[in-house]
PDB file of N, CA and C in Angstrom:
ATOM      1  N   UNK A   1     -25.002 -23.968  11.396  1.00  0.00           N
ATOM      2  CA  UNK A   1     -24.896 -22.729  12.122  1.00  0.00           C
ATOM      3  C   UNK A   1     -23.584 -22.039  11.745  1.00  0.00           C
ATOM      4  N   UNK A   2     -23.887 -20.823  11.417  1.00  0.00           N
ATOM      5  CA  UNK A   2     -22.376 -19.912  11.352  1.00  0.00           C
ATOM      6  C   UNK A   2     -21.886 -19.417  12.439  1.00  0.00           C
ATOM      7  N   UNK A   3     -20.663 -19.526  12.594  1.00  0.00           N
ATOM      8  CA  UNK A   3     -19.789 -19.083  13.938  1.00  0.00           C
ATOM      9  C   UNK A   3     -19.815 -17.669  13.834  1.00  0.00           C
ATOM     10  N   UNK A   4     -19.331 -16.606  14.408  1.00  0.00           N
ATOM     11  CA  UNK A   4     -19.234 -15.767  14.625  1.00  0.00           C
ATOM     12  C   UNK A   4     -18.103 -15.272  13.812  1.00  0.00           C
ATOM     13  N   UNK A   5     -17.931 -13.612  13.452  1.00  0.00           N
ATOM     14  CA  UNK A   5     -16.660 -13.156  12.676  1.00  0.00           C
ATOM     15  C   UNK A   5     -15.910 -12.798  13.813  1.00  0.00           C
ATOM     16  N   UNK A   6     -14.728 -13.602  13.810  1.00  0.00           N
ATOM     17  CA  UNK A   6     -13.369 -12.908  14.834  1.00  0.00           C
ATOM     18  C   UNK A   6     -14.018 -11.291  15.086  1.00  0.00           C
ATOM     19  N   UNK A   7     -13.219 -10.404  16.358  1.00  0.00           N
ATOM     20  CA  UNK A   7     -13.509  -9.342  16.102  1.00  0.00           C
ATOM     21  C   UNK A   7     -11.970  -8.957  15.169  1.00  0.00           C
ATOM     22  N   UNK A   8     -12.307  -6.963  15.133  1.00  0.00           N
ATOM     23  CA  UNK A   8     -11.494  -6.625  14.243  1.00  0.00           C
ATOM     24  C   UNK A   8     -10.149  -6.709  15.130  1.00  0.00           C
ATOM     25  N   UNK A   9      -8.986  -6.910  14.832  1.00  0.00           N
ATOM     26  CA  UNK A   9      -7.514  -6.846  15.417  1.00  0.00           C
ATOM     27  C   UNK A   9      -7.296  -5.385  15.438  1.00  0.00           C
ATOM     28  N   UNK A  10      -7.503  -5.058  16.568  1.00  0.00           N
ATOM     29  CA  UNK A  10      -7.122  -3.559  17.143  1.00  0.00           C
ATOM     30  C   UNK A  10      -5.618  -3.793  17.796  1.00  0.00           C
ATOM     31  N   UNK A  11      -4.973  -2.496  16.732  1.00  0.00           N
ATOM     32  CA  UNK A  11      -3.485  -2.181  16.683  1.00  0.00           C
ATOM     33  C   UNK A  11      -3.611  -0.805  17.120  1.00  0.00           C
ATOM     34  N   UNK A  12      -1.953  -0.616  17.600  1.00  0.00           N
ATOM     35  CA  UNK A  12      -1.667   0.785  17.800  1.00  0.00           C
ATOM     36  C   UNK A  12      -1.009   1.468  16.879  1.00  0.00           C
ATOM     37  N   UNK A  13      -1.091   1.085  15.552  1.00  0.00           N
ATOM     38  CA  UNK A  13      -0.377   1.709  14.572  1.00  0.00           C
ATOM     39  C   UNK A  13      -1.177   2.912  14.071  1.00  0.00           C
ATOM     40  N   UNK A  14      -0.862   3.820  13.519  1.00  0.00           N
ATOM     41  CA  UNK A  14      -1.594   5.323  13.453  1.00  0.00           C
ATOM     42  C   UNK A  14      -1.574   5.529  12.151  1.00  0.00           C
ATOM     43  N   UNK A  15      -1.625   4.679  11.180  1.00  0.00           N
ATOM     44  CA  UNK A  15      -1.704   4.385  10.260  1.00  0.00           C
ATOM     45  C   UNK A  15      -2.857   4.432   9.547  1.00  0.00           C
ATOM     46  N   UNK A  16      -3.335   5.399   8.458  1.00  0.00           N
ATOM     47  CA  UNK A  16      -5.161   5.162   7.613  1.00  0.00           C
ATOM     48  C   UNK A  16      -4.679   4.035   6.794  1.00  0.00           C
ATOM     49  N   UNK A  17      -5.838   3.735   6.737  1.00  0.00           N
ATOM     50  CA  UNK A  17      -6.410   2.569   5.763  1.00  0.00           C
ATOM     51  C   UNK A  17      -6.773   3.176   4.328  1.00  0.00           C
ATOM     52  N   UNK A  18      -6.329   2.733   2.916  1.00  0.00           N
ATOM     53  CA  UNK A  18      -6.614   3.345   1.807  1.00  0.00           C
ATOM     54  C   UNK A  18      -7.212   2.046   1.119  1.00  0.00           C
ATOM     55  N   UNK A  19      -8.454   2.069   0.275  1.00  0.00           N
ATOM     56  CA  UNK A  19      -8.768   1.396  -0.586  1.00  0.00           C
ATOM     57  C   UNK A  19      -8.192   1.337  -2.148  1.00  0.00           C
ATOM     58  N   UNK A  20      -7.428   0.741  -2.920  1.00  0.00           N
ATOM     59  CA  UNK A  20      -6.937   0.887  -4.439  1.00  0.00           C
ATOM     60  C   UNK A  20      -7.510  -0.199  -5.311  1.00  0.00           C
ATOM     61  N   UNK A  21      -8.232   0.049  -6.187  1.00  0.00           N
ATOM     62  CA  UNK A  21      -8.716  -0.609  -7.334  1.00  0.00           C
ATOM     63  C   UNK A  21      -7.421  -0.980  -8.493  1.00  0.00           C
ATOM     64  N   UNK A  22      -7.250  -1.714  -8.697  1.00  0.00           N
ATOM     65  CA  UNK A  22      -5.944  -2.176  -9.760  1.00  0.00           C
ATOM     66  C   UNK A  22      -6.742  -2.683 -10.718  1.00  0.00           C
ATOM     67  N   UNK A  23      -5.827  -3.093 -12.237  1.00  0.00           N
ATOM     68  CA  UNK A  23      -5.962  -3.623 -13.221  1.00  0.00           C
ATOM     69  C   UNK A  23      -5.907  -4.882 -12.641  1.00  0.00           C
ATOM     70  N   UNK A  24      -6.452  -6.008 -13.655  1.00  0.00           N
ATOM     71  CA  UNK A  24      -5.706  -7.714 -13.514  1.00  0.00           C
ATOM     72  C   UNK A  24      -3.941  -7.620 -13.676  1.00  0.00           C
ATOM     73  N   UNK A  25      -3.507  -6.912 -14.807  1.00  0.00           N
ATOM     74  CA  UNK A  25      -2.231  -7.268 -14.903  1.00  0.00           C
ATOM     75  C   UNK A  25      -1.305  -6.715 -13.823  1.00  0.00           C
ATOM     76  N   UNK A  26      -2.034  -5.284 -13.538  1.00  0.00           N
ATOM     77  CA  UNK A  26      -0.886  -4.939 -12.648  1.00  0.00           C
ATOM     78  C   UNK A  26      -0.846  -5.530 -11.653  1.00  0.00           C
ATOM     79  N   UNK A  27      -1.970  -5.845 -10.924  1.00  0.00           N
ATOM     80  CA  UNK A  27      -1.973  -6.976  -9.912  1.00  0.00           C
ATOM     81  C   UNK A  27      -1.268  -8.223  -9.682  1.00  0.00           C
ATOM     82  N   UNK A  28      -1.292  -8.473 -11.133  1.00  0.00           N
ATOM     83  CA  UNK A  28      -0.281  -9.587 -10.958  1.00  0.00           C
ATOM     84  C   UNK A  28       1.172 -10.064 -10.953  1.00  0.00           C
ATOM     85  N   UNK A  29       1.284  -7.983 -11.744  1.00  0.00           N
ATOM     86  CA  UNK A  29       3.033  -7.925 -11.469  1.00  0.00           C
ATOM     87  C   UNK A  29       2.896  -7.947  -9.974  1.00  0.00           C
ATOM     88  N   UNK A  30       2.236  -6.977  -9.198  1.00  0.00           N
ATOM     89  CA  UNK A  30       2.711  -6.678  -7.846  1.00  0.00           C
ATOM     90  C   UNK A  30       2.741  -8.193  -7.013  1.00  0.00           C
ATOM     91  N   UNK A  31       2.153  -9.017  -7.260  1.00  0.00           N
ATOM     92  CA  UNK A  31       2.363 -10.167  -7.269  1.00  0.00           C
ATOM     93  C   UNK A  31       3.513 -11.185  -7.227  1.00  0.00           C
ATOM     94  N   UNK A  32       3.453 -10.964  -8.306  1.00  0.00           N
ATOM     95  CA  UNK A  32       5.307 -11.526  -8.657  1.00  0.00           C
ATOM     96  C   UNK A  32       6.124 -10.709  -7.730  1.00  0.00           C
ATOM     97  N   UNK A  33       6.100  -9.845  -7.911  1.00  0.00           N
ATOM     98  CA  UNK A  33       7.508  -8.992  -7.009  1.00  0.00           C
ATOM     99  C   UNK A  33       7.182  -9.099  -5.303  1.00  0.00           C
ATOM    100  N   UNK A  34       6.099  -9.281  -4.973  1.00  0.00           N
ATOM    101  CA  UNK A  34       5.423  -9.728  -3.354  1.00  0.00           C
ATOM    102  C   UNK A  34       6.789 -11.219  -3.254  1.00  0.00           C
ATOM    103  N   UNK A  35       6.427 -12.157  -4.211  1.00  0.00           N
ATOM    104  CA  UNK A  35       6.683 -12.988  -4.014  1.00  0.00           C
ATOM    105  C   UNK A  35       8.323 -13.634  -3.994  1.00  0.00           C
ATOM    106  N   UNK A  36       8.964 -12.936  -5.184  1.00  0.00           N
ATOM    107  CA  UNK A  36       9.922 -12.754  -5.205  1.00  0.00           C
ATOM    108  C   UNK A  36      10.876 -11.688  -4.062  1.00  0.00           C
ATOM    109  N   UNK A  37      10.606 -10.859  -3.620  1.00  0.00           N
ATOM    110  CA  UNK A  37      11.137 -10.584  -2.275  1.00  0.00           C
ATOM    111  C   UNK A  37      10.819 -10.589  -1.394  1.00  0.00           C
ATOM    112  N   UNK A  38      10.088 -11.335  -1.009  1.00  0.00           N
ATOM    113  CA  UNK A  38       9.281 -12.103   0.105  1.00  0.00           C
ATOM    114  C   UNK A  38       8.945 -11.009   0.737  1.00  0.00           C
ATOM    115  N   UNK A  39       8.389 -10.016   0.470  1.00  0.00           N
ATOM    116  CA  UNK A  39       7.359  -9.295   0.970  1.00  0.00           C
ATOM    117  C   UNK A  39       5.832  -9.120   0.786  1.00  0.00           C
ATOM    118  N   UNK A  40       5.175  -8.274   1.507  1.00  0.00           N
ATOM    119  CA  UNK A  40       4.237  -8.252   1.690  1.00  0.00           C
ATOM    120  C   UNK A  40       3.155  -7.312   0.269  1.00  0.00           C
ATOM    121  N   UNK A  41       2.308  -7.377  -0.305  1.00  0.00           N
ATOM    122  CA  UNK A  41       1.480  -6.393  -1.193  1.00  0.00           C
ATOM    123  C   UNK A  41       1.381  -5.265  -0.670  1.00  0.00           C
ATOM    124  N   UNK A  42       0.751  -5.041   0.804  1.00  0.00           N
ATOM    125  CA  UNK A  42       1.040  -3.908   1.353  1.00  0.00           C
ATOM    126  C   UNK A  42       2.099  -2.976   1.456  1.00  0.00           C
ATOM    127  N   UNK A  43       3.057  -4.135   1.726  1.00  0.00           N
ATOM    128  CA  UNK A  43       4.674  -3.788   1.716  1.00  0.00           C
ATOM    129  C   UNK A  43       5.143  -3.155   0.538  1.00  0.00           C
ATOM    130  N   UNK A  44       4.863  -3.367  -0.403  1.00  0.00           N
ATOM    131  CA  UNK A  44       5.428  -3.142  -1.969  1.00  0.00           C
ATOM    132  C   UNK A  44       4.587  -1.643  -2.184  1.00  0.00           C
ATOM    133  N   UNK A  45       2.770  -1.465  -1.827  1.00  0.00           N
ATOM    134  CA  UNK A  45       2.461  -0.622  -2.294  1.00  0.00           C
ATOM    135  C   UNK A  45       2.667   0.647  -1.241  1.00  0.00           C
ATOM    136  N   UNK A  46       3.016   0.365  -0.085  1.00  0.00           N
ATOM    137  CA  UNK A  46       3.690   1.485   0.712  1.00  0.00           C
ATOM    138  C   UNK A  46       5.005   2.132   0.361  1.00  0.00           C
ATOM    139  N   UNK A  47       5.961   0.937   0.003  1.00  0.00           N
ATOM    140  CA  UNK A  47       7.111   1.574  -0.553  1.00  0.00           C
ATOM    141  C   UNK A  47       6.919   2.087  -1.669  1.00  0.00           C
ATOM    142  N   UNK A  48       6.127   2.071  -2.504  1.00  0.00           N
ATOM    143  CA  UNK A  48       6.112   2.543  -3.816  1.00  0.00           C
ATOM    144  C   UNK A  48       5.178   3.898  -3.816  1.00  0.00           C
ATOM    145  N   UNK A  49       4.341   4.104  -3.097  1.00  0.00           N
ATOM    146  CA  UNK A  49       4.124   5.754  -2.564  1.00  0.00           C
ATOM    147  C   UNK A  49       5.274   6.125  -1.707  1.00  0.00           C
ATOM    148  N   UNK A  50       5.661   5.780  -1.000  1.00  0.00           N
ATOM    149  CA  UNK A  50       6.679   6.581  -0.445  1.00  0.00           C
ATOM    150  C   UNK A  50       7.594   7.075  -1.387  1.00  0.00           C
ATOM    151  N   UNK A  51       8.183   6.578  -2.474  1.00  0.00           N
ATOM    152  CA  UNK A  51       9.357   6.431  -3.052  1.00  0.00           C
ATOM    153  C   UNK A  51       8.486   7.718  -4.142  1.00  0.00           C
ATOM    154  N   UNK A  52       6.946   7.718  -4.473  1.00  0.00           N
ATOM    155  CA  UNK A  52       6.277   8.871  -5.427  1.00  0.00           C
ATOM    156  C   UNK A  52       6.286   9.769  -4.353  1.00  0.00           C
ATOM    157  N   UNK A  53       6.016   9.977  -3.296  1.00  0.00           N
ATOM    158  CA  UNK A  53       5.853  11.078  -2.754  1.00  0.00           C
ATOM    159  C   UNK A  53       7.144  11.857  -2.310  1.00  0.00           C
ATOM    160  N   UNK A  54       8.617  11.083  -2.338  1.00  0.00           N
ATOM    161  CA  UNK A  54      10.032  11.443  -2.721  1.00  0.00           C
ATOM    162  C   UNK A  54      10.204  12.440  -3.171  1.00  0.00           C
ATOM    163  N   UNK A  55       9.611  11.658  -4.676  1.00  0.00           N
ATOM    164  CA  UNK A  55       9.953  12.628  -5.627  1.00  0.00           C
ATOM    165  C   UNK A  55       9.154  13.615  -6.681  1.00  0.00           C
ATOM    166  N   UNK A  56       7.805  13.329  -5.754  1.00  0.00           N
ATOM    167  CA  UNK A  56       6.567  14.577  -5.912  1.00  0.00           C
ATOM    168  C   UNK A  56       6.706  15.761  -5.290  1.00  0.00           C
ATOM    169  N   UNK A  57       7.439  15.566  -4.044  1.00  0.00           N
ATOM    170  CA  UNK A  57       6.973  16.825  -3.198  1.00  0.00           C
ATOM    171  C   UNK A  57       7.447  17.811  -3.178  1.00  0.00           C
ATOM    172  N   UNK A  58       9.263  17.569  -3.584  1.00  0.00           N
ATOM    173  CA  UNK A  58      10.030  18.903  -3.992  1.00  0.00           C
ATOM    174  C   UNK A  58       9.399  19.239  -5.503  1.00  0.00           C
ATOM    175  N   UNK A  59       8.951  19.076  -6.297  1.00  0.00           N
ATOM    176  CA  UNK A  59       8.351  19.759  -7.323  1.00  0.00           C
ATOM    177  C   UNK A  59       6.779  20.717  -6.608  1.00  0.00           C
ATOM    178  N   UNK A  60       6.302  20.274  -5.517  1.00  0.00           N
ATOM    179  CA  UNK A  60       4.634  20.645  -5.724  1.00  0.00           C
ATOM    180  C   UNK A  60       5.615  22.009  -4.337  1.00  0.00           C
ATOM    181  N   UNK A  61       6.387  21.809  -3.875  1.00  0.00           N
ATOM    182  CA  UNK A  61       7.164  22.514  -3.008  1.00  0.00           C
ATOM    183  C   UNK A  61       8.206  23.555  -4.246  1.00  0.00           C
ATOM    184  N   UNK A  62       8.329  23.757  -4.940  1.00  0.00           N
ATOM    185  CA  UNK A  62       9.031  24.365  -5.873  1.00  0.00           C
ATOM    186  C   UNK A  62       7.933  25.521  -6.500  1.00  0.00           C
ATOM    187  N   UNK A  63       6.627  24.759  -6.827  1.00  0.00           N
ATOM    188  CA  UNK A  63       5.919  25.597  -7.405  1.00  0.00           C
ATOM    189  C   UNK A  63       5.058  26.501  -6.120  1.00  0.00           C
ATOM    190  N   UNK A  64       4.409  26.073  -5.857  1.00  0.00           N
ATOM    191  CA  UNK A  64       4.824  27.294  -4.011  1.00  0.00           C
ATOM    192  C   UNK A  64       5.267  28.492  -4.100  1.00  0.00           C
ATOM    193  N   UNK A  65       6.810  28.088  -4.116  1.00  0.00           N
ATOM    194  CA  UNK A  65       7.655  29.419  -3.716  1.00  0.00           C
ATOM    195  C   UNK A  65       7.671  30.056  -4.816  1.00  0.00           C
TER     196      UNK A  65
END
């Protein structure tokens, strides 16, 4: 008999959910570097849009004006 699936862990974070398809390799850098600063994959690929959207937005904000 199969047990049941946990339900889903309902948070109050206001946060979307994004799906990303990766290569094998890049995956496995992000990997290494998860591991080596003991963070999280999530962790790494949040900071690493944040850090593009830095330095995307005054350009897409430049062409605008």
């Amino acid at each position: 008999m199969m047990s049941a699936m946990p339900a889903r862990k309902v948070t109050t974070n206001p946060a979307d959910r994004l799906t990303v398809t990766l290569d094998g390799a890049d995956r496995a850098a992000l990997e290494r570097i998860s591991k080596k600063t003991d963070r999280s994959l999530a962790w790494i690929v949040r900071e690493a849009v944040r850090q593009f959207l830095e330095r995307e937005l005054p350009k897409e904000r430049s062409k605008v004006g």
